[in-house]
C-alpha atoms as a PDB file:
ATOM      1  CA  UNK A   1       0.000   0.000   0.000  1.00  0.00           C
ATOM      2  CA  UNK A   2       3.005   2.248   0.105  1.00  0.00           C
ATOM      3  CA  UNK A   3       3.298   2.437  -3.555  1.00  0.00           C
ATOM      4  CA  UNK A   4      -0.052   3.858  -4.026  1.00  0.00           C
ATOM      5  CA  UNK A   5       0.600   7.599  -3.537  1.00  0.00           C
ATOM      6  CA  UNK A   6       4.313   7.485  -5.249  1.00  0.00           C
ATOM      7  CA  UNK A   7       1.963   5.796  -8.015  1.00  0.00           C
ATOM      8  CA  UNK A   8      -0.675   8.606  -7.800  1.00  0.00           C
ATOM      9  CA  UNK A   9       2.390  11.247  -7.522  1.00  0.00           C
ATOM     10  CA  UNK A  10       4.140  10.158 -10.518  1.00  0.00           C
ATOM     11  CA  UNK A  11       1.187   9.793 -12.734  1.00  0.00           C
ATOM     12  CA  UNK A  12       0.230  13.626 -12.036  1.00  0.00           C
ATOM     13  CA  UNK A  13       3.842  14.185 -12.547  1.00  0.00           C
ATOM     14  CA  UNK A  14       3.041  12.882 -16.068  1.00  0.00           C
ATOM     15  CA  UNK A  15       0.069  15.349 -16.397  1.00  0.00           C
ATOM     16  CA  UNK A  16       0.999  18.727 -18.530  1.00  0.00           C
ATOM     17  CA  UNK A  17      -1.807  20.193 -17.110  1.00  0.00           C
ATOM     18  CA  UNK A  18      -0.232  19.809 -13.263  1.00  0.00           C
ATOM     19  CA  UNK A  19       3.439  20.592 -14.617  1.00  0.00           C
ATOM     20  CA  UNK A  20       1.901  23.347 -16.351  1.00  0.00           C
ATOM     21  CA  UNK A  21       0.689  24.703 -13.019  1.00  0.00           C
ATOM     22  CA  UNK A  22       3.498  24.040 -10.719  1.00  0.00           C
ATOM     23  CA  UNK A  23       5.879  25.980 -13.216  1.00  0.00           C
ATOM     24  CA  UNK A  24       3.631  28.949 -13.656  1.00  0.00           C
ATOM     25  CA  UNK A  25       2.628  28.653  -9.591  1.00  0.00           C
ATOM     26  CA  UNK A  26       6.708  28.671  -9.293  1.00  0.00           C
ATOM     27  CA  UNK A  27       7.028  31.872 -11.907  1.00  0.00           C
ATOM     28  CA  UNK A  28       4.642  33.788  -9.867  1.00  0.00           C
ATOM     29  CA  UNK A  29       6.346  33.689  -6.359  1.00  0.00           C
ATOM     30  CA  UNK A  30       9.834  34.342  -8.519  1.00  0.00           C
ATOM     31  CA  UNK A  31       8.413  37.388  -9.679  1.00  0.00           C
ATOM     32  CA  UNK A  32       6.761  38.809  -6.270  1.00  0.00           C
ATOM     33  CA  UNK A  33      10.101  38.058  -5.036  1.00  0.00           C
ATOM     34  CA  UNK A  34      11.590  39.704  -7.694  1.00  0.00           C
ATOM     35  CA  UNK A  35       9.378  42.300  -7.857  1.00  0.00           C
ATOM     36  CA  UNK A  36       9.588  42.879  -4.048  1.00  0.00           C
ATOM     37  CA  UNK A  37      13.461  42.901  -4.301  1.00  0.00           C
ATOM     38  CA  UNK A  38      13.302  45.722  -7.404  1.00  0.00           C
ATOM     39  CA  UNK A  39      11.245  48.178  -4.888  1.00  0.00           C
ATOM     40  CA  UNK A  40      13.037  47.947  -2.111  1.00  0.00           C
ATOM     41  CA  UNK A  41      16.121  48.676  -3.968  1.00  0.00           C
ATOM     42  CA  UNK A  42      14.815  52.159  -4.758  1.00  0.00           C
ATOM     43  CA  UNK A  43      13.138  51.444  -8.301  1.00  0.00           C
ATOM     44  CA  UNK A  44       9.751  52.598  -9.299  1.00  0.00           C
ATOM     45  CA  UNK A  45       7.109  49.996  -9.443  1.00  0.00           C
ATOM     46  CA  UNK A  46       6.907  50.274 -13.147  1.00  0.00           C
ATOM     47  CA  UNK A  47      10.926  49.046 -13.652  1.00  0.00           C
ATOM     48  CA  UNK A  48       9.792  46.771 -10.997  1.00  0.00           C
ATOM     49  CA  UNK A  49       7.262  44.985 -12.982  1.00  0.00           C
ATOM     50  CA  UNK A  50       9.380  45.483 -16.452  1.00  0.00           C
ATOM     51  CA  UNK A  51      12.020  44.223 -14.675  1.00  0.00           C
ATOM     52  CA  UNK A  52      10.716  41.149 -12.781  1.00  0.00           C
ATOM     53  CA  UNK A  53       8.557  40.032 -15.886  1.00  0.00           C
ATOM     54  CA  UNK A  54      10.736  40.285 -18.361  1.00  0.00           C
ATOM     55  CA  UNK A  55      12.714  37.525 -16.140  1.00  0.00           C
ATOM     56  CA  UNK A  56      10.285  35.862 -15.291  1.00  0.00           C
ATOM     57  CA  UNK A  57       8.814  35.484 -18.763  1.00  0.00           C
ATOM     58  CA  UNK A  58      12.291  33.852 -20.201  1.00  0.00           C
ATOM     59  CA  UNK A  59      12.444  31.684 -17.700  1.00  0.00           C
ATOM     60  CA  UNK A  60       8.622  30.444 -17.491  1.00  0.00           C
ATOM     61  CA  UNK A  61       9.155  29.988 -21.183  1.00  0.00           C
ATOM     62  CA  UNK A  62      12.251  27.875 -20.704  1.00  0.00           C
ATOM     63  CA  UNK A  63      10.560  25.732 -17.975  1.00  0.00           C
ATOM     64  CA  UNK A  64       7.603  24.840 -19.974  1.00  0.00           C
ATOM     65  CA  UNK A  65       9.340  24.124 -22.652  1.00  0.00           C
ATOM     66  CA  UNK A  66      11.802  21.518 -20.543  1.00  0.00           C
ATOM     67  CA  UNK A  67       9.499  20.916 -17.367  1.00  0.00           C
ATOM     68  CA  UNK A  68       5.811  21.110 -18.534  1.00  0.00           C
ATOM     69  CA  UNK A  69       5.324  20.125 -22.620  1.00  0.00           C
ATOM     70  CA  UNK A  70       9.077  18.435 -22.304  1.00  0.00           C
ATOM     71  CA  UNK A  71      10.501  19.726 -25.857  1.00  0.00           C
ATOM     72  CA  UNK A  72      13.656  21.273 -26.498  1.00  0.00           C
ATOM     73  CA  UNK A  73      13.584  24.986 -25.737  1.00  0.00           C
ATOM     74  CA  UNK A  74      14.304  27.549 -29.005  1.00  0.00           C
ATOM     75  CA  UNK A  75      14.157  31.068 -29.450  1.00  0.00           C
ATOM     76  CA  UNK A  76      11.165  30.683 -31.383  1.00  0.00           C
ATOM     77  CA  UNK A  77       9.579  29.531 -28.811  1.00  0.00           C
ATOM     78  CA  UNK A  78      10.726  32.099 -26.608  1.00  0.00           C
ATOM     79  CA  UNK A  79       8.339  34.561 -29.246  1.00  0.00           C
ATOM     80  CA  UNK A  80       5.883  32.317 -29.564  1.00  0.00           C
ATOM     81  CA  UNK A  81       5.480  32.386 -25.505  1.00  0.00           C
ATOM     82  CA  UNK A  82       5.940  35.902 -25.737  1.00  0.00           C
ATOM     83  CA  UNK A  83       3.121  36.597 -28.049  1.00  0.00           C
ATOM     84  CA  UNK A  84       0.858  34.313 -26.230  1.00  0.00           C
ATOM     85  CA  UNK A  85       1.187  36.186 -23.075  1.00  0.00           C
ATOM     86  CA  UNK A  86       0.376  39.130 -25.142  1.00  0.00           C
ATOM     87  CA  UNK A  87      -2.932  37.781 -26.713  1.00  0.00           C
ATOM     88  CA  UNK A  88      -3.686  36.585 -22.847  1.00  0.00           C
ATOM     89  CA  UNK A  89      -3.111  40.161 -21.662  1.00  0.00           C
ATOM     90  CA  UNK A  90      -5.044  41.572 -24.376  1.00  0.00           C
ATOM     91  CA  UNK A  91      -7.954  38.750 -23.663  1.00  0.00           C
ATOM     92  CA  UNK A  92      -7.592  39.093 -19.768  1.00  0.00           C
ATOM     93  CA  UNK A  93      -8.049  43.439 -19.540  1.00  0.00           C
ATOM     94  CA  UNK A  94     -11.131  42.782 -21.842  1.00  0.00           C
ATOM     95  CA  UNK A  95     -12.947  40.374 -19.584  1.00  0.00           C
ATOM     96  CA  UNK A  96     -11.751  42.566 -16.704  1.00  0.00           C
ATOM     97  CA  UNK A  97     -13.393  45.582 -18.101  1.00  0.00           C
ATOM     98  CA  UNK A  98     -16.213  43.513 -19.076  1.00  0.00           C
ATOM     99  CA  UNK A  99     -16.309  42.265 -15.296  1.00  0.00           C
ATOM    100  CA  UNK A 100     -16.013  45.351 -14.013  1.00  0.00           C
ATOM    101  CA  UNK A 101     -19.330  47.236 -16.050  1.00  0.00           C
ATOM    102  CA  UNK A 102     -21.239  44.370 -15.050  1.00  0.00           C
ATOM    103  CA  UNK A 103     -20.565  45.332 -11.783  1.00  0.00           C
ATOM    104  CA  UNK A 104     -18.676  42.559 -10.307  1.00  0.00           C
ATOM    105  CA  UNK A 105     -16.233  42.847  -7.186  1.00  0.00           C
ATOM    106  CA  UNK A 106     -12.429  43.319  -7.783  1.00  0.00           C
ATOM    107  CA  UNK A 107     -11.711  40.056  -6.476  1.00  0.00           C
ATOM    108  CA  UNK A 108     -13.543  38.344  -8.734  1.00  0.00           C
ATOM    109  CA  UNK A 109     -12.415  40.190 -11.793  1.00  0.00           C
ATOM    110  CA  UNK A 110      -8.750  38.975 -10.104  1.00  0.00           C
ATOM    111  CA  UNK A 111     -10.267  35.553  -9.480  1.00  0.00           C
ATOM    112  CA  UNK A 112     -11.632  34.937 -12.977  1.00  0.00           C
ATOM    113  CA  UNK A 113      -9.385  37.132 -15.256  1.00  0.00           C
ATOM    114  CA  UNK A 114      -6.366  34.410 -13.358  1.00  0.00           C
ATOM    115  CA  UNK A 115      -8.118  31.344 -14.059  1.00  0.00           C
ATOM    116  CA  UNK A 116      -8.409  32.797 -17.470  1.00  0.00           C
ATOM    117  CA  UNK A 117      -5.492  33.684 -18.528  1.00  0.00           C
ATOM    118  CA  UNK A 118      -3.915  30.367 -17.125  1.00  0.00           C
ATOM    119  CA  UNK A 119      -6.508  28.146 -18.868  1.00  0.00           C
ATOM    120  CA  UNK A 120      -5.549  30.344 -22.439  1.00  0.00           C
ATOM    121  CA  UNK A 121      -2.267  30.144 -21.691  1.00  0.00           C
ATOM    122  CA  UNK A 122      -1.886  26.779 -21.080  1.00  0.00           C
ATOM    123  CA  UNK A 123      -3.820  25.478 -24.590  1.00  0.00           C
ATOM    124  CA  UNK A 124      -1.904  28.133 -26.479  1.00  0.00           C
ATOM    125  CA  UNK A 125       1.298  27.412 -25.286  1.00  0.00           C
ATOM    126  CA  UNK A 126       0.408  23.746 -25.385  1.00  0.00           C
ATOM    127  CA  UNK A 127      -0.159  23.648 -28.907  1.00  0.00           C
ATOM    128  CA  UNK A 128       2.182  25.964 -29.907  1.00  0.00           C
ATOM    129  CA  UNK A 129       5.370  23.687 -27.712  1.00  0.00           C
ATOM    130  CA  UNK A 130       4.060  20.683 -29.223  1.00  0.00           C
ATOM    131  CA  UNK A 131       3.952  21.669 -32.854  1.00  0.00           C
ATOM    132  CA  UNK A 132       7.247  23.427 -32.653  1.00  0.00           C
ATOM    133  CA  UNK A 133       9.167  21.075 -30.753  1.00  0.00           C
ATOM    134  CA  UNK A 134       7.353  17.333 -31.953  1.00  0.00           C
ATOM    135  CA  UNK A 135      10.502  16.716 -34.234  1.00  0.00           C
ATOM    136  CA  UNK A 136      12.658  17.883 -31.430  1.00  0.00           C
ATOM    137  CA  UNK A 137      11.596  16.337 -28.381  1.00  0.00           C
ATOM    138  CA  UNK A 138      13.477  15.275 -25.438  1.00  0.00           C
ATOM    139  CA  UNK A 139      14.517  11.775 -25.305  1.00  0.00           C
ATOM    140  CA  UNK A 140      12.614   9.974 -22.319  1.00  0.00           C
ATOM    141  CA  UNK A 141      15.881   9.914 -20.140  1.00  0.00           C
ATOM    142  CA  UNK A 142      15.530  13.860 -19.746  1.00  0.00           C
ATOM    143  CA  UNK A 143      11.743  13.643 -18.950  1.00  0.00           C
ATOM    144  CA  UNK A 144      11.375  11.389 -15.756  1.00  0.00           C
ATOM    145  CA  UNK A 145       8.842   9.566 -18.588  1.00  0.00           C
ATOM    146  CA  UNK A 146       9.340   5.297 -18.174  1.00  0.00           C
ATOM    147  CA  UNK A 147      11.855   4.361 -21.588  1.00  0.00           C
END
């Protein structure tokens, strides 16, 4: 009976959708902590946030590449993620302005814009890793996957 949750553990290690999640989970606290770091040094919040996102998107980019869709990581890819966190963005402020005229509370426009963004995110990027990086993919020694 021991087995059981290592079994259950590594077969949600095998989901994209929970890799997916602990990456991004793991790019938001970098970039508080980055963020947090940038203000207290003295920079305006607006450096702050250019700073600490424009880190943090490289290096969500690399990690879903490698961690969550497990395909080699290009530059390509790199503006591929970029524009995809652009169209989420664009799609997010929409339904939070939408949100907001129907008269809803600002956590829930925080709440629901989140979930939103993640859930785009995650199909675009999904389909967008796998196409680019299907010829390319790691060999099953890299990706914790059985041989």
């Amino acid at each position: 009976m021991t087995s059981r949750p290592w079994t259950l553990l590594r077969r949600g290690l095998n989901s994209s959708l929970l890799r997916f999640l602990l990456v991004g989970g793991s790019g938001e606290l970098l970039y508080l902590a980055l963020f947090a770091l940038a203000v207290r040094s003295g920079l305006s919040n607006l450096v702050a946030i250019s700073l600490a996102g424009g880190i943090c998107l490289v290096i969500n980019a690399v990690l879903h590449a490698r961690i969550s869709f497990r395909v080699r990581f290009s530059p390509s890819l790199l503006a591929g993620y970029g524009a995809i966190q652009l169209l989420c963005l664009a799609v997010s402020l929409g339904a939070g302005a939408l949100l907001e005229r129907l008269g809803a509370n600002a956590t829930v426009v925080g709440l629901v814009t989140m979930g939103l963004w993640a859930g785009l995110s995650f199909l675009l990027t999904k389909a967008s890793y796998r196409r680019s990086g299907a010829a390319a993919g790691l060999a099953s020694r890299h990706t914790n996957q059985p041989p």
